[in-house]
PDB file of N, CA and C in Angstrom:
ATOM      1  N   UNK A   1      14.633   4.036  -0.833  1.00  0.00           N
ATOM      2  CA  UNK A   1      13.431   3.216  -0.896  1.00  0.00           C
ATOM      3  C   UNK A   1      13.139   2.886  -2.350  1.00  0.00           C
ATOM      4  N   UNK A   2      13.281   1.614  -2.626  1.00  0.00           N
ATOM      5  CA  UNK A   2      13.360   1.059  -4.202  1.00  0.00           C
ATOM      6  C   UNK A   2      12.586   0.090  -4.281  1.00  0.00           C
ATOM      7  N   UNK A   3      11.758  -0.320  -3.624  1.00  0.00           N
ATOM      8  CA  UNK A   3      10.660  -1.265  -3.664  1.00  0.00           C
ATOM      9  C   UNK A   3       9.380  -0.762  -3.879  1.00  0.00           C
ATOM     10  N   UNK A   4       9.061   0.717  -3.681  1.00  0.00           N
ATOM     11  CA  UNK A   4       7.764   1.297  -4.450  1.00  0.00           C
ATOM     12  C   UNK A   4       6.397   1.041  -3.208  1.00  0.00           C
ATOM     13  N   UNK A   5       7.101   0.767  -1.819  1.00  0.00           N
ATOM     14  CA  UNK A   5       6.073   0.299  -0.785  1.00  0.00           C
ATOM     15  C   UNK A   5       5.308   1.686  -0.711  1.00  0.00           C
ATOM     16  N   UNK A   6       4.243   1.572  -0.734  1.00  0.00           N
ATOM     17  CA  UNK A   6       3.784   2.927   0.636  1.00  0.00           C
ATOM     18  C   UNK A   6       4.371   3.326   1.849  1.00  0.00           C
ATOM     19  N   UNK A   7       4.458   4.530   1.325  1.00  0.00           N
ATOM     20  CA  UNK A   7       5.258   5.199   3.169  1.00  0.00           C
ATOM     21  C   UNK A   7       4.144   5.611   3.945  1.00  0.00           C
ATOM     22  N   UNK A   8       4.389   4.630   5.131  1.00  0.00           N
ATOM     23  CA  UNK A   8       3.508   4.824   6.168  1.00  0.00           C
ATOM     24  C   UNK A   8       3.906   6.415   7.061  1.00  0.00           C
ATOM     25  N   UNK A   9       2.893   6.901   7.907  1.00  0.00           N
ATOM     26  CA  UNK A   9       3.207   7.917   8.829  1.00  0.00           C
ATOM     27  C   UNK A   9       4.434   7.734   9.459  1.00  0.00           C
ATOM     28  N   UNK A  10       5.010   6.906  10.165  1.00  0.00           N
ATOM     29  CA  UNK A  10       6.367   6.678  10.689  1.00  0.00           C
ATOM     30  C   UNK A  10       7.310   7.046   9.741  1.00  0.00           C
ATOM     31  N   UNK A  11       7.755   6.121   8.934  1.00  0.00           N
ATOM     32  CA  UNK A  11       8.308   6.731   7.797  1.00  0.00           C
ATOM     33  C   UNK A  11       8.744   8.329   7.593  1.00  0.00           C
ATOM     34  N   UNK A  12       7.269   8.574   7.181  1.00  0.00           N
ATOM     35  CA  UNK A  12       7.193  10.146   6.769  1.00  0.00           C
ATOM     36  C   UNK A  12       8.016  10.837   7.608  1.00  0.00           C
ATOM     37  N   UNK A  13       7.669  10.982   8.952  1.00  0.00           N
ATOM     38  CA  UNK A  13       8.181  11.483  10.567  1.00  0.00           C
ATOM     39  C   UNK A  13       9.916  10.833  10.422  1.00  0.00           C
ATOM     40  N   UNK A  14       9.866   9.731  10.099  1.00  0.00           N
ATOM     41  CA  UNK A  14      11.540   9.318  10.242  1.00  0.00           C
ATOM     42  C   UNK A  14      12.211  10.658   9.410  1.00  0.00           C
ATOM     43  N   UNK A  15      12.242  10.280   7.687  1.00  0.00           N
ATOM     44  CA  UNK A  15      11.993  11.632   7.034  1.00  0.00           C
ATOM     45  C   UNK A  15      12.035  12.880   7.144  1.00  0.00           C
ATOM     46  N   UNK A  16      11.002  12.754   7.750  1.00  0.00           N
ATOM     47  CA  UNK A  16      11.314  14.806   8.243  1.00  0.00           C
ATOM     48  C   UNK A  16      11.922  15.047   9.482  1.00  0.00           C
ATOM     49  N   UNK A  17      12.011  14.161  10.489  1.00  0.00           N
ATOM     50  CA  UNK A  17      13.757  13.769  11.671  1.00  0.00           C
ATOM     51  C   UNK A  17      14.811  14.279  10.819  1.00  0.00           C
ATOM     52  N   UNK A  18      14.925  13.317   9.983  1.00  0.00           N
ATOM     53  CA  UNK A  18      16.632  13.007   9.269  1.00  0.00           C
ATOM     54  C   UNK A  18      16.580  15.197   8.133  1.00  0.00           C
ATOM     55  N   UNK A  19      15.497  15.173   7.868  1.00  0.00           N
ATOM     56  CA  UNK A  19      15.601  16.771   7.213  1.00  0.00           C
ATOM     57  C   UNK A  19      16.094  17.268   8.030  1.00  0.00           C
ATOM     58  N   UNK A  20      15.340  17.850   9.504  1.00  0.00           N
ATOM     59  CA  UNK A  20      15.764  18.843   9.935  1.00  0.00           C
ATOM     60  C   UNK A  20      16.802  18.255  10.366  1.00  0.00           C
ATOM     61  N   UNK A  21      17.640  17.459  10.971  1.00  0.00           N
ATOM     62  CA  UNK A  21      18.725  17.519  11.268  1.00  0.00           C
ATOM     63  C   UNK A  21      19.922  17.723  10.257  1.00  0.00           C
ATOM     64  N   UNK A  22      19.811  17.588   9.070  1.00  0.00           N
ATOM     65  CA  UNK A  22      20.388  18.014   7.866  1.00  0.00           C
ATOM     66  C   UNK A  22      20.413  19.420   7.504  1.00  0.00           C
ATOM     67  N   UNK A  23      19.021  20.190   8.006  1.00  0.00           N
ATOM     68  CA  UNK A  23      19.310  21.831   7.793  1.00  0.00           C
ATOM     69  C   UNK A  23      19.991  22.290   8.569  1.00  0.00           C
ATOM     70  N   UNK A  24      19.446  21.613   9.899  1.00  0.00           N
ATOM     71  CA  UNK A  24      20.714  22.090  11.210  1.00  0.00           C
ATOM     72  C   UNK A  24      22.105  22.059  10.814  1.00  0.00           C
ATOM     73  N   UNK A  25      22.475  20.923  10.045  1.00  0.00           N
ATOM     74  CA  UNK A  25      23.787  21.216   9.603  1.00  0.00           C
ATOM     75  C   UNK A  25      24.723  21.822   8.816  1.00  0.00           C
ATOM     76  N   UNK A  26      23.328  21.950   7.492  1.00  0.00           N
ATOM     77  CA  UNK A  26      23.298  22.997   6.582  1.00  0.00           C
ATOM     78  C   UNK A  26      23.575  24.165   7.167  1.00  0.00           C
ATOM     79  N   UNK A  27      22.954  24.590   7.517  1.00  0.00           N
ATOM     80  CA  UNK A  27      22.873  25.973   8.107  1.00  0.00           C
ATOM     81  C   UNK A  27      24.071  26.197   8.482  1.00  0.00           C
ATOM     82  N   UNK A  28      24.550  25.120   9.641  1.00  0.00           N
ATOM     83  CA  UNK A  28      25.729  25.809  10.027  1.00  0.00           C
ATOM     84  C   UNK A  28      27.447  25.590   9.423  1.00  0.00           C
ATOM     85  N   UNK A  29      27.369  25.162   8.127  1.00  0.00           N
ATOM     86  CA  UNK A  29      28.445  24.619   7.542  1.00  0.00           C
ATOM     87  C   UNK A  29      27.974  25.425   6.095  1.00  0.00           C
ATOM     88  N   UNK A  30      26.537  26.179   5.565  1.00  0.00           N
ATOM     89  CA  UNK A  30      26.897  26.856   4.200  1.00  0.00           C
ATOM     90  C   UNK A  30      26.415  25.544   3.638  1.00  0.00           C
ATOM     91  N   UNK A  31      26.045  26.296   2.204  1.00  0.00           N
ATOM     92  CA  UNK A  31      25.713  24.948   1.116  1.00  0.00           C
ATOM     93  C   UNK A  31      24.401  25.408   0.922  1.00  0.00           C
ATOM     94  N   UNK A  32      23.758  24.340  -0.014  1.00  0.00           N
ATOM     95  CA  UNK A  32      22.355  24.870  -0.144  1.00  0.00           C
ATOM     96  C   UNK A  32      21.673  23.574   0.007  1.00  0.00           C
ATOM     97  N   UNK A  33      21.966  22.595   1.535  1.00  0.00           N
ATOM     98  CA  UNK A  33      21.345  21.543   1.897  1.00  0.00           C
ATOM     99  C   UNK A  33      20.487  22.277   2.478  1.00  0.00           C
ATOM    100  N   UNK A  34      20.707  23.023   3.435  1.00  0.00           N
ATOM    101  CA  UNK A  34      19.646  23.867   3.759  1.00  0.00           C
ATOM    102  C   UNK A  34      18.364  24.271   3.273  1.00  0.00           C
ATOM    103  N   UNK A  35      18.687  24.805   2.065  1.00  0.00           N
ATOM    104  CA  UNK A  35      17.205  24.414   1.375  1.00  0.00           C
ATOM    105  C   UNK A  35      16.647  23.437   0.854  1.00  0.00           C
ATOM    106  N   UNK A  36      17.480  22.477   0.771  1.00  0.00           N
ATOM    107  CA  UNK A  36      17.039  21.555   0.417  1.00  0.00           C
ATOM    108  C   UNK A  36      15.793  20.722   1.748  1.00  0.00           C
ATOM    109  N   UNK A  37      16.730  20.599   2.252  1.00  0.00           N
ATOM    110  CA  UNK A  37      16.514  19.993   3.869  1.00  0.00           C
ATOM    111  C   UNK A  37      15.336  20.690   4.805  1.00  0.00           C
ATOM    112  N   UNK A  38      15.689  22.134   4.187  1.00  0.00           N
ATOM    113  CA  UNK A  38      15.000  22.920   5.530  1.00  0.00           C
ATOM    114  C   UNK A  38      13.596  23.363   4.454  1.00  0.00           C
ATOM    115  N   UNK A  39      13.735  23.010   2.906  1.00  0.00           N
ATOM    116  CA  UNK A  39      12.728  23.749   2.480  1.00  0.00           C
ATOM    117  C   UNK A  39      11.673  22.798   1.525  1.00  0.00           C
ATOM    118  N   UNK A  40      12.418  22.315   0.785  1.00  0.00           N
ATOM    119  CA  UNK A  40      11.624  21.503  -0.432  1.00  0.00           C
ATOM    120  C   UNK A  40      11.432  20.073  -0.128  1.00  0.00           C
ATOM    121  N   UNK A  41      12.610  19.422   1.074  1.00  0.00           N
ATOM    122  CA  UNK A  41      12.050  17.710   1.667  1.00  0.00           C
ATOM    123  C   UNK A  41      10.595  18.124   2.863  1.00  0.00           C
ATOM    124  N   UNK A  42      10.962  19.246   3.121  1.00  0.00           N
ATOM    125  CA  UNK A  42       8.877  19.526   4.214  1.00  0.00           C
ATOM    126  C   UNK A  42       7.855  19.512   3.090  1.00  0.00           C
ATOM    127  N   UNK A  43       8.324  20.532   2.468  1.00  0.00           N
ATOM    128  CA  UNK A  43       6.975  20.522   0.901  1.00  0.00           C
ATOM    129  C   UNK A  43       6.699  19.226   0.692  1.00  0.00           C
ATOM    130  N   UNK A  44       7.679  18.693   0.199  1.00  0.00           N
ATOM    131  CA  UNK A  44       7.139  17.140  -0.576  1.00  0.00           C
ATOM    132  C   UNK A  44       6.419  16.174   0.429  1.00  0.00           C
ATOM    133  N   UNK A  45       7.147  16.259   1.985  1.00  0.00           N
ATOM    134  CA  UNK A  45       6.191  15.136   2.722  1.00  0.00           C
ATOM    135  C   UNK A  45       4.906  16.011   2.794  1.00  0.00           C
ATOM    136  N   UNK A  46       4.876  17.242   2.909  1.00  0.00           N
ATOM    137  CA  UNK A  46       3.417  17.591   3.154  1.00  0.00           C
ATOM    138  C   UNK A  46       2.390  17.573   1.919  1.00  0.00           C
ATOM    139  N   UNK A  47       2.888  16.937   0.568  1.00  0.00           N
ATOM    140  CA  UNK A  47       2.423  16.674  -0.096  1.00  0.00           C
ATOM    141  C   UNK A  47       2.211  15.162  -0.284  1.00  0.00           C
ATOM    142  N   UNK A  48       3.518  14.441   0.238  1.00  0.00           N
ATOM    143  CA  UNK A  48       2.544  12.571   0.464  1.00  0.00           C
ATOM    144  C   UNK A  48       1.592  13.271   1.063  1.00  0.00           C
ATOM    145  N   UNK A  49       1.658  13.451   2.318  1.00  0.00           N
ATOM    146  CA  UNK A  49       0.494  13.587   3.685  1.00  0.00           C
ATOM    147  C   UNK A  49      -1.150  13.529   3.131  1.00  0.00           C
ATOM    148  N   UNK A  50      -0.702  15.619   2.300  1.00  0.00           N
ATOM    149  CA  UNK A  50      -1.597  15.751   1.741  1.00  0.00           C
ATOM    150  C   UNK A  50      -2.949  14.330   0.637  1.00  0.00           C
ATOM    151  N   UNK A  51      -1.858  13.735  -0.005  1.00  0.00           N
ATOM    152  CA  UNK A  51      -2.463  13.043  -0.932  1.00  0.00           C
ATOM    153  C   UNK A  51      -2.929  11.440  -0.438  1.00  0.00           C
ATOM    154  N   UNK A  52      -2.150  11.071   0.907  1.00  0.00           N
ATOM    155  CA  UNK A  52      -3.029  10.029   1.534  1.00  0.00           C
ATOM    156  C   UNK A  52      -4.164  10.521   1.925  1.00  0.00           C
ATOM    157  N   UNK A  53      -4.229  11.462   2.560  1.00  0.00           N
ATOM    158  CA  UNK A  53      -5.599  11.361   3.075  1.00  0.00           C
ATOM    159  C   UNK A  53      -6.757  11.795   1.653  1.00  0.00           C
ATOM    160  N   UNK A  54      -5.804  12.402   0.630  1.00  0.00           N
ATOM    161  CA  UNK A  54      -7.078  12.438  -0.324  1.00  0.00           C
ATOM    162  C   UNK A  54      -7.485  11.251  -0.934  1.00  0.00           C
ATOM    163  N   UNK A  55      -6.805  10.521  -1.032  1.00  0.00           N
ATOM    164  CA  UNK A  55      -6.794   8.884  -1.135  1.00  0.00           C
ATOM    165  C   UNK A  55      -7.880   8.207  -0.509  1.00  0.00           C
ATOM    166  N   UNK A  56      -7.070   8.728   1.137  1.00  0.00           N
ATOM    167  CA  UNK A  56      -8.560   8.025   1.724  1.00  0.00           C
ATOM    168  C   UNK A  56      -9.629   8.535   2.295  1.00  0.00           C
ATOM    169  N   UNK A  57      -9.814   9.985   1.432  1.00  0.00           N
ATOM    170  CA  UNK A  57     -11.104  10.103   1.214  1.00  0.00           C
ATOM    171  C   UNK A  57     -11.922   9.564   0.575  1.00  0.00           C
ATOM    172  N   UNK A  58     -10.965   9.392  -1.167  1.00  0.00           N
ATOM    173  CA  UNK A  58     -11.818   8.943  -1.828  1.00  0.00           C
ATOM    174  C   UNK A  58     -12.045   7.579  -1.697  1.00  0.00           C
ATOM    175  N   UNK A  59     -11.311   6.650  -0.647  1.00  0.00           N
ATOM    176  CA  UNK A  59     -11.750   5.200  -0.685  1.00  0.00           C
ATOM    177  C   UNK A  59     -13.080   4.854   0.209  1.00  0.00           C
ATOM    178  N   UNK A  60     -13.078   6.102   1.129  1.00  0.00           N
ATOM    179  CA  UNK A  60     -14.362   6.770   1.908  1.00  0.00           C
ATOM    180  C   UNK A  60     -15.818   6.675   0.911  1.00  0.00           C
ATOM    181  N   UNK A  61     -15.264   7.462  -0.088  1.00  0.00           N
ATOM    182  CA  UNK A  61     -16.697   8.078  -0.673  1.00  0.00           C
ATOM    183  C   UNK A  61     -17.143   6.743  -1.372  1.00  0.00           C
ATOM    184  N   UNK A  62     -16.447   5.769  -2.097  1.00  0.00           N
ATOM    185  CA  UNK A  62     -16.264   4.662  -2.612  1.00  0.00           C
ATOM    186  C   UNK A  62     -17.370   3.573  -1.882  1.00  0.00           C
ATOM    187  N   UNK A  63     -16.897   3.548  -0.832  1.00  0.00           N
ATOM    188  CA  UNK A  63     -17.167   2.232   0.388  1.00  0.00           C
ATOM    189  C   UNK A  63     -18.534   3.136   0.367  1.00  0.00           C
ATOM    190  N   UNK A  64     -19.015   4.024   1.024  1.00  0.00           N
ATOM    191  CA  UNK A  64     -20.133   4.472   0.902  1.00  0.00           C
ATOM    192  C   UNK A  64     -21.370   4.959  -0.335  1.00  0.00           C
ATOM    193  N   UNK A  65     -21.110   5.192  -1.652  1.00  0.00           N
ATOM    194  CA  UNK A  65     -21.754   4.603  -3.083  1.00  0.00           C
ATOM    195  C   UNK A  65     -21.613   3.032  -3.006  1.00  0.00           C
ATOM    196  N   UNK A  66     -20.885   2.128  -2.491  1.00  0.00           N
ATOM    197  CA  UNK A  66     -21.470   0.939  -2.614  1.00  0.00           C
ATOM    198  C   UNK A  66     -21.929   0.416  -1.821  1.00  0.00           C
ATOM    199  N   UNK A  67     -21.971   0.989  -0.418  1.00  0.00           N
ATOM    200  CA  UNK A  67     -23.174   0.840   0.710  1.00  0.00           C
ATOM    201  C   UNK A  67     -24.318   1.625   0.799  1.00  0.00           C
ATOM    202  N   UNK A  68     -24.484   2.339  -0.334  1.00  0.00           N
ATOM    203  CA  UNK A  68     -25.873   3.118  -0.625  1.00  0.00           C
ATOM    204  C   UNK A  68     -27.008   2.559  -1.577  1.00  0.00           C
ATOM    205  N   UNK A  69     -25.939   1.941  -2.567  1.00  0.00           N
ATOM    206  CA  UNK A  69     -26.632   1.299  -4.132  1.00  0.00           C
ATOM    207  C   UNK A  69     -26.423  -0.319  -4.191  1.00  0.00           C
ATOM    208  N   UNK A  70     -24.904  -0.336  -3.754  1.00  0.00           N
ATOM    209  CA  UNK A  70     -25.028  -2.150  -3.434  1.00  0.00           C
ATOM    210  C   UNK A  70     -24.088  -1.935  -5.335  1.00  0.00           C
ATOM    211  N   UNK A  71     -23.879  -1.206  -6.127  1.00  0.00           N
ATOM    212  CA  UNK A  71     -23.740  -1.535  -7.398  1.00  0.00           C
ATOM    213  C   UNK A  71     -21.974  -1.009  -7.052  1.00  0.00           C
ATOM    214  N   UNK A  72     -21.619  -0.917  -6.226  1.00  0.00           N
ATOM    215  CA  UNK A  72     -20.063  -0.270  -6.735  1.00  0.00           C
ATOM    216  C   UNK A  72     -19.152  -1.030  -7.196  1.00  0.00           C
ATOM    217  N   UNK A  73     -18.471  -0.495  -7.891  1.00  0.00           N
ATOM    218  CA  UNK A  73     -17.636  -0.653  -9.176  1.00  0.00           C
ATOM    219  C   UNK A  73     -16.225  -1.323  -8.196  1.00  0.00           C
ATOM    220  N   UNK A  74     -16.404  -2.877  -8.270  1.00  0.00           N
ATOM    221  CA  UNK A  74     -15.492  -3.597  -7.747  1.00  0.00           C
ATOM    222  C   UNK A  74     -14.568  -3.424  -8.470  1.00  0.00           C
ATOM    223  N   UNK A  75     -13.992  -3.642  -9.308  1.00  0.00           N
ATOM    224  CA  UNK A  75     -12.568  -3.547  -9.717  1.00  0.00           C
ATOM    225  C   UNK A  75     -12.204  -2.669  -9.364  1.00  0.00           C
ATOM    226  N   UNK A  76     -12.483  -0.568  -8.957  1.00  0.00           N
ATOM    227  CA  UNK A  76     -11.766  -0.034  -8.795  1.00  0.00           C
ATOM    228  C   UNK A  76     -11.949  -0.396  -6.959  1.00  0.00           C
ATOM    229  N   UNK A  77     -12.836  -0.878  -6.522  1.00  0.00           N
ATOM    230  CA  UNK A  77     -12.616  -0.804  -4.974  1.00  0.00           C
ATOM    231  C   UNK A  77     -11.534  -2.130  -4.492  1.00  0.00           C
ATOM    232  N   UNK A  78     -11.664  -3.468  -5.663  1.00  0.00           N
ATOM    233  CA  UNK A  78     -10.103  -4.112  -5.259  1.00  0.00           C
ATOM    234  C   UNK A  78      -9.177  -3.693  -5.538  1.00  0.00           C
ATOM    235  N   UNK A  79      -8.962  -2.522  -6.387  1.00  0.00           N
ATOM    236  CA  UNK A  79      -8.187  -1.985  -6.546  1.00  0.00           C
ATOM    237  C   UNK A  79      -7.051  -1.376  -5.347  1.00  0.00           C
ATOM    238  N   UNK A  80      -8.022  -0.354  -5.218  1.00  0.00           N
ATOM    239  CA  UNK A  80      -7.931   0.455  -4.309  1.00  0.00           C
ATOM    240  C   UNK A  80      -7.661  -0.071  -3.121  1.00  0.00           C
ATOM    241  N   UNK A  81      -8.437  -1.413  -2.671  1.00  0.00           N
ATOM    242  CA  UNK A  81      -8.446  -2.316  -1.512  1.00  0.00           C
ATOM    243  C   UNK A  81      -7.084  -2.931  -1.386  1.00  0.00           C
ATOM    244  N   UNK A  82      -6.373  -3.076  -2.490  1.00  0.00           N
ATOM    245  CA  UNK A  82      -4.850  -3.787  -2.554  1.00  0.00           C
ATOM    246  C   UNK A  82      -3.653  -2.432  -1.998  1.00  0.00           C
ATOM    247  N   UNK A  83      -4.349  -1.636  -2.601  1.00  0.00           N
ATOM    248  CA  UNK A  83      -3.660  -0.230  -2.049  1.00  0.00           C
ATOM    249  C   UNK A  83      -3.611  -0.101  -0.624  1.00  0.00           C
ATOM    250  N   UNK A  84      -4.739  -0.025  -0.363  1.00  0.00           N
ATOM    251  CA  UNK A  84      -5.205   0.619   1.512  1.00  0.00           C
ATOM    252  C   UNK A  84      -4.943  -0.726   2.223  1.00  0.00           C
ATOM    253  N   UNK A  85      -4.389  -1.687   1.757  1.00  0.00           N
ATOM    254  CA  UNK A  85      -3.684  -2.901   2.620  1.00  0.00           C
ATOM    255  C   UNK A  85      -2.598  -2.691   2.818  1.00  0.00           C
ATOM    256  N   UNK A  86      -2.265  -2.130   2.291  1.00  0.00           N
ATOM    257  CA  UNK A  86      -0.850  -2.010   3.192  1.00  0.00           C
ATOM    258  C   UNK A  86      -0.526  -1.004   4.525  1.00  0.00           C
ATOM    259  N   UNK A  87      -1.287   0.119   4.419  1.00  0.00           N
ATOM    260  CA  UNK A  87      -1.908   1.436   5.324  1.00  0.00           C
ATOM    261  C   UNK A  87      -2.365   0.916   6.781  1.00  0.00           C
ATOM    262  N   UNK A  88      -2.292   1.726   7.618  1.00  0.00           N
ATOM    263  CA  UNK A  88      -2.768   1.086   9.062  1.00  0.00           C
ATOM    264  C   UNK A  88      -4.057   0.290   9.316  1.00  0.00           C
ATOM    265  N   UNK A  89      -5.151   0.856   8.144  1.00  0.00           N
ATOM    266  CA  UNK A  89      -6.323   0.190   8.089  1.00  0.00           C
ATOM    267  C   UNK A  89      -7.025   0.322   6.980  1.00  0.00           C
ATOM    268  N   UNK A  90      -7.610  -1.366   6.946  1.00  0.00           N
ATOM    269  CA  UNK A  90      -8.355  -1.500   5.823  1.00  0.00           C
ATOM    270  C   UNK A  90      -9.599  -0.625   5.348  1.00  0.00           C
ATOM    271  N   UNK A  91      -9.851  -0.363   4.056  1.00  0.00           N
ATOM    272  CA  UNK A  91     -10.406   0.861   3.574  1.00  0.00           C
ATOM    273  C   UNK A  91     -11.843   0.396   4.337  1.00  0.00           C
ATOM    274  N   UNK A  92     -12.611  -0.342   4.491  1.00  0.00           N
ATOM    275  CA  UNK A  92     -13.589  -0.793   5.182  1.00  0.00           C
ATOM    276  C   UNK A  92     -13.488  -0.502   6.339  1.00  0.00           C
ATOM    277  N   UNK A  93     -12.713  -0.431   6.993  1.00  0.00           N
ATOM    278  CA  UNK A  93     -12.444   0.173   8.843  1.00  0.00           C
ATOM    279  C   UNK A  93     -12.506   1.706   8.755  1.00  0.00           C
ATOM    280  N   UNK A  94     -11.510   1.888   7.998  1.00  0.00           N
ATOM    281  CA  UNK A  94     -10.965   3.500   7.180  1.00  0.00           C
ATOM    282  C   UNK A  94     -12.119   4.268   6.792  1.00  0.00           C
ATOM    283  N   UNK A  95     -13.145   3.708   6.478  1.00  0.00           N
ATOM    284  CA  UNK A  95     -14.515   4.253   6.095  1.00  0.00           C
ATOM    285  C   UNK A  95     -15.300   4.456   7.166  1.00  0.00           C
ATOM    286  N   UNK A  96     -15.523   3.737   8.196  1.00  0.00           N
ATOM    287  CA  UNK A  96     -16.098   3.324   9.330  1.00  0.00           C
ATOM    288  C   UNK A  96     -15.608   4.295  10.865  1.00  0.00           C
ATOM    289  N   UNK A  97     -14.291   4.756  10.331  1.00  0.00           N
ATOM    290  CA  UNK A  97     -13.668   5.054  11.313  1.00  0.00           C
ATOM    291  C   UNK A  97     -13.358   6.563  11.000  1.00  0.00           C
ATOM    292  N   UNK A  98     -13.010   7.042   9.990  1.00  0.00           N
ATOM    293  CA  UNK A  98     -13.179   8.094   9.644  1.00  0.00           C
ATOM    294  C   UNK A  98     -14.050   9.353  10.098  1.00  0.00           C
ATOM    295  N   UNK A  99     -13.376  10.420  11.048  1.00  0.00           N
ATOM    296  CA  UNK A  99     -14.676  11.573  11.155  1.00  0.00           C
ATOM    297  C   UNK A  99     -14.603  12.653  10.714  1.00  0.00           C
ATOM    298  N   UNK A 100     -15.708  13.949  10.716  1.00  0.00           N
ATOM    299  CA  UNK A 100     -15.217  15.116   9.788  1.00  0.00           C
ATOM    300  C   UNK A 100     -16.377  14.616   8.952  1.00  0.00           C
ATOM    301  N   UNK A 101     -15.617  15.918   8.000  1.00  0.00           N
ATOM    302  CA  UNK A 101     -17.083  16.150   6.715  1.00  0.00           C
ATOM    303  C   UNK A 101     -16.276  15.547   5.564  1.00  0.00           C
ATOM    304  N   UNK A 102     -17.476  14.531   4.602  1.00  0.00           N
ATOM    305  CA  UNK A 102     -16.843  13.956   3.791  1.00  0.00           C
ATOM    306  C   UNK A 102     -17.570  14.664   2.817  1.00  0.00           C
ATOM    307  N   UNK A 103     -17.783  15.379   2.222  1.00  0.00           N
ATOM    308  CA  UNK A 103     -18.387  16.349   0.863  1.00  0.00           C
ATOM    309  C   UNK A 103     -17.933  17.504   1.480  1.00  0.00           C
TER     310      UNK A 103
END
């Protein structure tokens, strides 16, 4: 992947498919794909994972300081808004749709 897109959830899941079937093979052929496969490619997607949703928390907390005050700081929310376009939903839905505790 050399285009720098966002990896959507599918993706990720394709990803961690193609791992474990690589430790499976690891494992049984020796090598240290195995750890690779079986240990440090789970870490890292569970660290995208991790960091979308901190993402879109914070595009959460964002959308809501500028539906509280009316003053929010557009450049970082088009920012951000060019970002969360590409994602299943726009940070405005994403805000809206979102449940759980946001603080």
């Amino acid at each position: 992947m050399t285009d720098h897109t966002p990896l959507t959830s599918q993706d990720l899941d394709e990803i961690e498919t193609r791992a474990a079937h690589l430790a499976e093979y690891a494992c049984q052929n020796g090598g240290e794909g195995d750890t690779l496969a079986g240990t440090d490619v789970p870490a890292l997607l569970a660290e995208v994972r991790r960091l979308q949703q901190q993402r879109k928390y914070l595009i959460t907390q964002l959308a809501k300081r500028d539906a509280e005050s009316g003053r929010g700081d557009a450049a970082l929310r088009e920012f951000l808004g060019e970002l969360a376009a590409s994602e299943d939903q726009p940070p405005a839905a994403s805000a809206a749709g979102e449940s759980g505790s946001t603080r």
